[in-house]
Protein backbone atom coordinates (compact mmCIF):
# COMPACT_ATOMS: atom_id res chain seq x y z
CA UNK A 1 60.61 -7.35 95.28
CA UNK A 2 64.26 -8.99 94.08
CA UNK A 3 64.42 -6.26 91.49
CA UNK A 4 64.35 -3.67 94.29
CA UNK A 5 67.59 -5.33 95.44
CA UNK A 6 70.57 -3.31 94.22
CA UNK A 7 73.13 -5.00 92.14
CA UNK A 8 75.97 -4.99 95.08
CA UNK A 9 73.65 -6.64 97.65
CA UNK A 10 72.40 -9.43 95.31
CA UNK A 11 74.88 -11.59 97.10
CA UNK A 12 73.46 -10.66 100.62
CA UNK A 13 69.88 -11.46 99.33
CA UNK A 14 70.73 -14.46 98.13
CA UNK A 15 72.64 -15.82 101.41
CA UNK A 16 69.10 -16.06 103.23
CA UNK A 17 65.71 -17.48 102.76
CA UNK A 18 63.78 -14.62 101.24
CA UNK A 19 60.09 -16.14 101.29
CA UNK A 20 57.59 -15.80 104.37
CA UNK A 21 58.63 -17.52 107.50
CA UNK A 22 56.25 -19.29 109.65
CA UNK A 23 55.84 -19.47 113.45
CA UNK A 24 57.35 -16.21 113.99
CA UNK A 25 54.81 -14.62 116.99
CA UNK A 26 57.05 -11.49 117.80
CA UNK A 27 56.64 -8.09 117.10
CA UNK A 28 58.85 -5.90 114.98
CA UNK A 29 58.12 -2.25 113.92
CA UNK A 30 62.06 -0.95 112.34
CA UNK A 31 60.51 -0.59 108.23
CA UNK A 32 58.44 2.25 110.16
CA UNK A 33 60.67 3.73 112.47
CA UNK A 34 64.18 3.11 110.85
CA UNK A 35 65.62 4.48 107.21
CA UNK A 36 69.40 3.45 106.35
CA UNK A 37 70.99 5.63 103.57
CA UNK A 38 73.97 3.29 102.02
CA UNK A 39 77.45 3.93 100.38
CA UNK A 40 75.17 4.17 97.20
CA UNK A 41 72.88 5.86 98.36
CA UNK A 42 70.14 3.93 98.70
CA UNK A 43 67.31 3.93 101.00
CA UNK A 44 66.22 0.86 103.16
CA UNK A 45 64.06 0.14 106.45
CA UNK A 46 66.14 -1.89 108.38
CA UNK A 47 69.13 -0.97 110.53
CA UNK A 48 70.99 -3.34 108.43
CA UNK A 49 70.99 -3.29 104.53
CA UNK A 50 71.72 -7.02 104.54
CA UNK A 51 69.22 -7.87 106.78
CA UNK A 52 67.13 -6.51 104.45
CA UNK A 53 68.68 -5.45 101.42
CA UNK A 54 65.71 -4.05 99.28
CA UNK A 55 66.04 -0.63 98.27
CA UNK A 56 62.99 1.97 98.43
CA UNK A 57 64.73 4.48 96.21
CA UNK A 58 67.47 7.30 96.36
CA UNK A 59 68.17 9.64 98.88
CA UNK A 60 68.33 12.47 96.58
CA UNK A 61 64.60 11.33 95.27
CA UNK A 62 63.04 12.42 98.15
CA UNK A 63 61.96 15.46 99.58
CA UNK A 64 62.02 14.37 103.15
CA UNK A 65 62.39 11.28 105.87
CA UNK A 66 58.35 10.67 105.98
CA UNK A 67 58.45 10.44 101.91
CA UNK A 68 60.81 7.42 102.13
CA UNK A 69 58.64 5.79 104.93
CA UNK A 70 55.25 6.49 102.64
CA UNK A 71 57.02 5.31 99.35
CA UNK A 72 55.41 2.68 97.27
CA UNK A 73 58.25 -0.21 98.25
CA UNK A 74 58.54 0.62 101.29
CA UNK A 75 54.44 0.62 102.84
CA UNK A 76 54.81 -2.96 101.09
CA UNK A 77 57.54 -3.86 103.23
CA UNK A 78 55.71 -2.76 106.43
CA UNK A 79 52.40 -4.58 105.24
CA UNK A 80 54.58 -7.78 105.36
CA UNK A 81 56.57 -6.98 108.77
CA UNK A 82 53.16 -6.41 110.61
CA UNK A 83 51.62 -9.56 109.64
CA UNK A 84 54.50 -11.45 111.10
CA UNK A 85 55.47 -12.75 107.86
CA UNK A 86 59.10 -11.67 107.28
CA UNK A 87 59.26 -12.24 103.73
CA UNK A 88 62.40 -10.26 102.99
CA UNK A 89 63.91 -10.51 106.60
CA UNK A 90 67.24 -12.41 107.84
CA UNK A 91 65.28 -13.40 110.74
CA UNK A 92 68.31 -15.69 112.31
CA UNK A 93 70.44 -12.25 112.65
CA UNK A 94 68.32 -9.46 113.45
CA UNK A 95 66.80 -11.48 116.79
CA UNK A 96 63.31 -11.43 116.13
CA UNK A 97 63.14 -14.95 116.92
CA UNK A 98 64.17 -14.19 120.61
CA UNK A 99 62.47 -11.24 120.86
CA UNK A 100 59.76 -8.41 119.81
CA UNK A 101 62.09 -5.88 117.52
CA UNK A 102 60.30 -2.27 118.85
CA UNK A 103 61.67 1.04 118.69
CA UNK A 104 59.83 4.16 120.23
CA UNK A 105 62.23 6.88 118.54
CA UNK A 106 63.03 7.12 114.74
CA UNK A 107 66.40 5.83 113.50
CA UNK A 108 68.30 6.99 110.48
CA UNK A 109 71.36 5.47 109.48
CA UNK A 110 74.09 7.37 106.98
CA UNK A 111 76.06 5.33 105.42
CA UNK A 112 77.02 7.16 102.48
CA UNK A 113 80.82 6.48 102.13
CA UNK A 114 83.77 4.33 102.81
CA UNK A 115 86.32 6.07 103.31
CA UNK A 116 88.09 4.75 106.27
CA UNK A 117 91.53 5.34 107.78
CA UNK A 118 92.02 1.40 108.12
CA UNK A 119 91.79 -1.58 105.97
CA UNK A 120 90.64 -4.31 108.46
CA UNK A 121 90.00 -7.44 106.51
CA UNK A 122 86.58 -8.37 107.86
CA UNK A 123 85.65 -5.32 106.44
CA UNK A 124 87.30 -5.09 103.37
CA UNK A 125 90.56 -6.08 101.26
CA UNK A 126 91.93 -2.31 100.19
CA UNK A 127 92.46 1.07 101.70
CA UNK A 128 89.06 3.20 100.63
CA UNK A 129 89.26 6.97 100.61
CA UNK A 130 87.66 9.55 98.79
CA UNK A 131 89.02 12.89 98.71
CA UNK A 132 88.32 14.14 95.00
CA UNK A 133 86.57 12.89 91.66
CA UNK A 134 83.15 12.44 90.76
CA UNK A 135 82.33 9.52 93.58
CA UNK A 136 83.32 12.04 96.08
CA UNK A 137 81.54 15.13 94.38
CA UNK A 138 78.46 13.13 94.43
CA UNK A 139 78.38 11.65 97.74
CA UNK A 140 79.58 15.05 99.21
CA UNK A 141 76.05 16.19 97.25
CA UNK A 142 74.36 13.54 99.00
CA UNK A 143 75.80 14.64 102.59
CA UNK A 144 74.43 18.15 102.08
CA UNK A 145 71.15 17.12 101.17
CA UNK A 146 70.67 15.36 104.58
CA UNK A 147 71.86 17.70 106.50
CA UNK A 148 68.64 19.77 104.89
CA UNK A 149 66.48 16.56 105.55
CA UNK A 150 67.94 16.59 109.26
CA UNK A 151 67.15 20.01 109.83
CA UNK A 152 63.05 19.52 108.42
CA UNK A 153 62.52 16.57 110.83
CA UNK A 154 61.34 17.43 113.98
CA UNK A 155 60.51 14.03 115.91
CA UNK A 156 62.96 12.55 118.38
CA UNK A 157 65.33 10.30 116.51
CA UNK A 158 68.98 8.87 116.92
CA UNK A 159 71.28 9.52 113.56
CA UNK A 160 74.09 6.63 113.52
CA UNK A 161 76.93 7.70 111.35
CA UNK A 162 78.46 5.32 110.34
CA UNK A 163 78.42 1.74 109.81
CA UNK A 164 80.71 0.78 107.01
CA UNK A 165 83.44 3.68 107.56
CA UNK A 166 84.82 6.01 109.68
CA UNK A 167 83.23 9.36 110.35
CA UNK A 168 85.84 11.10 111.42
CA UNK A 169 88.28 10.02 108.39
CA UNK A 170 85.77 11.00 105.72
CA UNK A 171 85.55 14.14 104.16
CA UNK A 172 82.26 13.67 102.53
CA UNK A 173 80.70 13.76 106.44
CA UNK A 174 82.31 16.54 106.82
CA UNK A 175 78.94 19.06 106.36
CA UNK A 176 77.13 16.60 108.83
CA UNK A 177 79.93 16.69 111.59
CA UNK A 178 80.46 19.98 111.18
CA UNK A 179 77.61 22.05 110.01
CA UNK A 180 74.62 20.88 110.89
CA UNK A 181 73.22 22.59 113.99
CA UNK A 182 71.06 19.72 115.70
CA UNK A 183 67.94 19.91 117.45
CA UNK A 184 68.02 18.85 121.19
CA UNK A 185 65.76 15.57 120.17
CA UNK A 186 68.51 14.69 117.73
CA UNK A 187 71.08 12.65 119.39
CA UNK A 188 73.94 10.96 117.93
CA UNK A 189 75.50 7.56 117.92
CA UNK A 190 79.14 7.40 116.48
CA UNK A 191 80.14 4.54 114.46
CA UNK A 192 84.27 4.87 114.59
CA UNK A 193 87.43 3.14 115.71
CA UNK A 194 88.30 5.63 117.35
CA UNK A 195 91.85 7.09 116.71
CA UNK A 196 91.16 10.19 115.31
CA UNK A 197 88.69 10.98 118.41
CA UNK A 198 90.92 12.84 120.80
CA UNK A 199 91.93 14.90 117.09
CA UNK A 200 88.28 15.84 115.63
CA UNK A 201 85.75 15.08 118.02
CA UNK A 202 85.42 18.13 120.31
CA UNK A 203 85.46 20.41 117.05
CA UNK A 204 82.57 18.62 115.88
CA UNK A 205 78.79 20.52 116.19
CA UNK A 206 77.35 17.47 117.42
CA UNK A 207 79.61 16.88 120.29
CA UNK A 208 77.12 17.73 122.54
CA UNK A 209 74.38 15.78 121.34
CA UNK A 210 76.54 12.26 120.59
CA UNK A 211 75.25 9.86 123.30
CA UNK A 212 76.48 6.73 122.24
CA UNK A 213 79.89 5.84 121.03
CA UNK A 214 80.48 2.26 119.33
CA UNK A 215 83.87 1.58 119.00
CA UNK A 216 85.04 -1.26 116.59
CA UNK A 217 88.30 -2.44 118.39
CA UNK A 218 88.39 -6.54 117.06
CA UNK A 219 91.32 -7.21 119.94
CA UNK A 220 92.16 -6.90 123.34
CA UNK A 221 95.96 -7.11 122.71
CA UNK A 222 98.44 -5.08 120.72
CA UNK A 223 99.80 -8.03 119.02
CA UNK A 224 96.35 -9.12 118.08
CA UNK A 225 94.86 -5.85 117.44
CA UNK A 226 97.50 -4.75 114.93
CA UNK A 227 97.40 -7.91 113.02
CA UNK A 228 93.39 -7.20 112.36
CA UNK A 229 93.31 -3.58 112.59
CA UNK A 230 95.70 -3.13 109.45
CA UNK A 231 97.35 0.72 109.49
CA UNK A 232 96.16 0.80 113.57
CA UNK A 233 98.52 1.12 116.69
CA UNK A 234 97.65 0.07 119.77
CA UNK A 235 99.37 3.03 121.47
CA UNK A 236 97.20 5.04 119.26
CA UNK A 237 93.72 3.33 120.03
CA UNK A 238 94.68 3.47 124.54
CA UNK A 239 95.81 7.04 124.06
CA UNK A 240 92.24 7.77 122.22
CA UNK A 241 89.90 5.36 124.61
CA UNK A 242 91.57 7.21 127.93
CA UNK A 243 90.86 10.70 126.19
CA UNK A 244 86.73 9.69 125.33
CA UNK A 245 87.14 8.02 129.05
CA UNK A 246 88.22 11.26 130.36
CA UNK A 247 85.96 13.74 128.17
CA UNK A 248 82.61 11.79 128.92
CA UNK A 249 79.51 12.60 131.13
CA UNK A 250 77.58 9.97 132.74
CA UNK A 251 74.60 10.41 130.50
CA UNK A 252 76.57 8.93 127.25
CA UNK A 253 77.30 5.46 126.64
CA UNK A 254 80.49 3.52 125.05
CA UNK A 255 80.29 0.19 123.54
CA UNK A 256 83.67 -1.79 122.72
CA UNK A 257 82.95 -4.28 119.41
CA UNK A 258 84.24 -7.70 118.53
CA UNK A 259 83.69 -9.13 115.51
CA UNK A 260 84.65 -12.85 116.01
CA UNK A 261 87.03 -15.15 113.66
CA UNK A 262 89.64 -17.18 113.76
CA UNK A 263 92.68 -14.36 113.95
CA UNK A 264 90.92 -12.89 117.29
CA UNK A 265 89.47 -15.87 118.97
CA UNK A 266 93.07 -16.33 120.96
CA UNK A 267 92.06 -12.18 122.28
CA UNK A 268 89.08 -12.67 123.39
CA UNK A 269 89.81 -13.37 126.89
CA UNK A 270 91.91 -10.08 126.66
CA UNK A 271 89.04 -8.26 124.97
CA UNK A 272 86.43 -9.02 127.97
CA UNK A 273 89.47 -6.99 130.12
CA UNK A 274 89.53 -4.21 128.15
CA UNK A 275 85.86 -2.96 128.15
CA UNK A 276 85.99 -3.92 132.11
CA UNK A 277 88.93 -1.61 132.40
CA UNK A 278 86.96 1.44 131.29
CA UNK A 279 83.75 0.22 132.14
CA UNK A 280 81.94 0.41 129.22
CA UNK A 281 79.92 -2.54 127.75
CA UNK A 282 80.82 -4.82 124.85
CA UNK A 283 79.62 -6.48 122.17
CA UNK A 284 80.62 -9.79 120.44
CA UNK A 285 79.05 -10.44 116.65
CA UNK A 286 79.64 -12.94 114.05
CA UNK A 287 81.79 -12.47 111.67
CA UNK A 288 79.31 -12.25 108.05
CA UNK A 289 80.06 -13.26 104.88
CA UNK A 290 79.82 -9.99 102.61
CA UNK A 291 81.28 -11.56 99.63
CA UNK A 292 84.66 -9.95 99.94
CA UNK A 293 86.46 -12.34 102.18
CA UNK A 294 88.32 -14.83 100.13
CA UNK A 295 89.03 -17.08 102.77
CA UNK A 296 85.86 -16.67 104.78
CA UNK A 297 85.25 -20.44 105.56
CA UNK A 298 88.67 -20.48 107.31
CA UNK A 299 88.26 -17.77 109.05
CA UNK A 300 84.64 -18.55 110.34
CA UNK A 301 84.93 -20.34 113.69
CA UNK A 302 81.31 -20.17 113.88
CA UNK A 303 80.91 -23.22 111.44
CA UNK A 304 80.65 -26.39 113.52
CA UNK A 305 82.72 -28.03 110.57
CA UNK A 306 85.10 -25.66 112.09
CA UNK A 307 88.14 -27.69 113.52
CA UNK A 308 87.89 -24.21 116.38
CA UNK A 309 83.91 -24.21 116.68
CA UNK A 310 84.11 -26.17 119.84
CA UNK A 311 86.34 -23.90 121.36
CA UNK A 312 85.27 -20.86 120.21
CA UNK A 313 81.35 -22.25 121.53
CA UNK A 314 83.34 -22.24 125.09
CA UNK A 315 84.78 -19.07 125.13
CA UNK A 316 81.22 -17.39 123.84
CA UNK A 317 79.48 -19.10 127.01
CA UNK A 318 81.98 -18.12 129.34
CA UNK A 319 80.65 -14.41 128.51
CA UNK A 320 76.88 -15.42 129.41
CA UNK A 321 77.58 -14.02 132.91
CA UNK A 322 79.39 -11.10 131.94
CA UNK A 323 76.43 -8.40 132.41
CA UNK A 324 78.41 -5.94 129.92
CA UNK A 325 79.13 -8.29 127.28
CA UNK A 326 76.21 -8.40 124.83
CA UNK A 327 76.00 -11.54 121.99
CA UNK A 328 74.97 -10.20 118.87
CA UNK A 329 72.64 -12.18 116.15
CA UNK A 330 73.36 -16.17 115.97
CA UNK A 331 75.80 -15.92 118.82
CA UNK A 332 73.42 -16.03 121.14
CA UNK A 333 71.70 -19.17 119.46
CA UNK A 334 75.04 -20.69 119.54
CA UNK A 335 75.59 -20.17 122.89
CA UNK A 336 71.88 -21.56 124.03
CA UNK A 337 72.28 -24.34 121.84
CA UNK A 338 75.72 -25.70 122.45
């Protein structure tokens, strides 16, 4: 199966034990239910390609969602998911050790580009943006062909764009955001951090069907915020929350994110008053080690060699009874544990 791993996610692979686990009882059905199109292009059946980073094949290889489900690769991967064995799985992130992993509706996740107005450094350590050239040509060719995918598949699913840029900022989602014409069992969650929403989002034709909005804001604080959001305002980011607060019905949901390390830890407290001030809910994830991040021992609190573990373990239990703050992955071990 390794050689089904693409080249850029050997690293990911190779962070995690990649043999079958033992004593695992729960249930997970996402290598059935869930296909995630990378920046590469690349097909895989998890909601997160280094949870699982084996690749079925190409987008552009396949004639339709069900063909990437039925491929060769990827009926082998669901063989080994049903028999509880978890061969190729990250098991201590995606929480199947809590809890059965079950989806009812399909789940396919575009993340075919970049580009992103921001250069945060959890996320990366250069501005990304592509506006012309072959990369953008062919990922603009990629973007079309979903849309044509999108528009043969009929069962109720939820299309999450997108989880390693920003929607909005990208041209090559433009034919998605703007010319697809979705089915009412399509909805739509939105990956973004949010300052271009109050600019694009209402010209968008999936407006009406986005019911979930995930909002990757690292900071409750302008001081903090600024520092992690690199090219980000904090006047900008207010202005853009009250305008989705403002615009939404009570049938869609918001989600504030947190990614936790050593430059935030201090906003935390701050954080927890921002997603009560709108009333959304909140979510607070480790901070993962990609690859990219030079300095990603120092900045990862969640080591308990960490000189801040202990207090960063205090502030993630003082969220337990916070009923809209959600732990994500090994943050909830941490906090059980500690």
């Amino acid at each position: 199966m390794e050689m089904h791993v693409p080249h850029y996610l050997k690293h990911q692979y190779n962070l995690y034990d990649r043999n079958p686990k033992i004593g695992i009882t729960n249930r997970c059905n996402i290598p059935e239910k869930t296909i995630t199109i990378d920046n590469q292009g690349n097909c895989l059946l998890c909601i997160c390609d280094g949870w699982l980073p084996v690749s079925v094949g190409h987008i552009m290889d396949f004639n339709s969602f069900e063909q990437i489900w039925q491929s060769e690769i990827g009926k082998k991967i669901q063989k080994d998911v049903a028999k509880k064995n978890f061969t190729w799985c990250s098991v201590d992130y995606c929480g199947i050790k809590n809890s059965n992993q079950l989806m009812s509706d399909y789940s396919i996740g575009i993340n075919i580009d970049e580009s992103c107005n921001l250069r945060c450094p959890t996320c990366r350590d250069h501005l990304i943006s592509f506006t012309s050239g072959k990369i953008y040509q062919d990922k603009l060719l990629w973007s079309k062909h979903i849309v044509k995918l999108l528009e043969k598949f009929d069962p109720a699913c939820l299309i999450t764009m997108s989880g390693n840029g920003d929607p909005f900022a990208s041209l090559i989602y433009r034919p998605i955001l703007m010319n697809i014409i979705p089915k009412p069992q399509q909805n739509f969650r939105i990956m973004t951090n949010g300052l271009l929403l109050k600019k694009l989002l209402k010209k968008t034709a999936i407006y009406d069907n986005i019911t979930h909005y995930s909002i990757s804001v690292d900071a409750g604080d302008q001081q903090t915020y600024e520092k992690v959001r690199i090219n980000a305002k904090w006047e900008t980011l207010i202005e853009n929350l009250d305008f989705l607060k403002s615009e939404l019905s009570v049938d869609k949901s918001v989600c504030l994110n947190f990614c936790l390390h050593k430059e935030n830890l201090d906003s935390l407290d701050n954080f927890l008053k921002l997603v009560e001030k709108y009333q959304w809910s909140g979510t607070i994830q480790p901070m993962e080690d990609w690859g990219f991040i030079k300095n990603f021992q120092q900045q990862n609190i969640l080591d308990k060699q960490h000189v801040l573990f202990p207090t960063a373990v205090k502030k993630i239990k003082s969220t337990l009874t916070n009923k809209n703050i959600h732990l994500v992955g090994k943050l909830k071990v941490i906090a059980k544990d500690n």
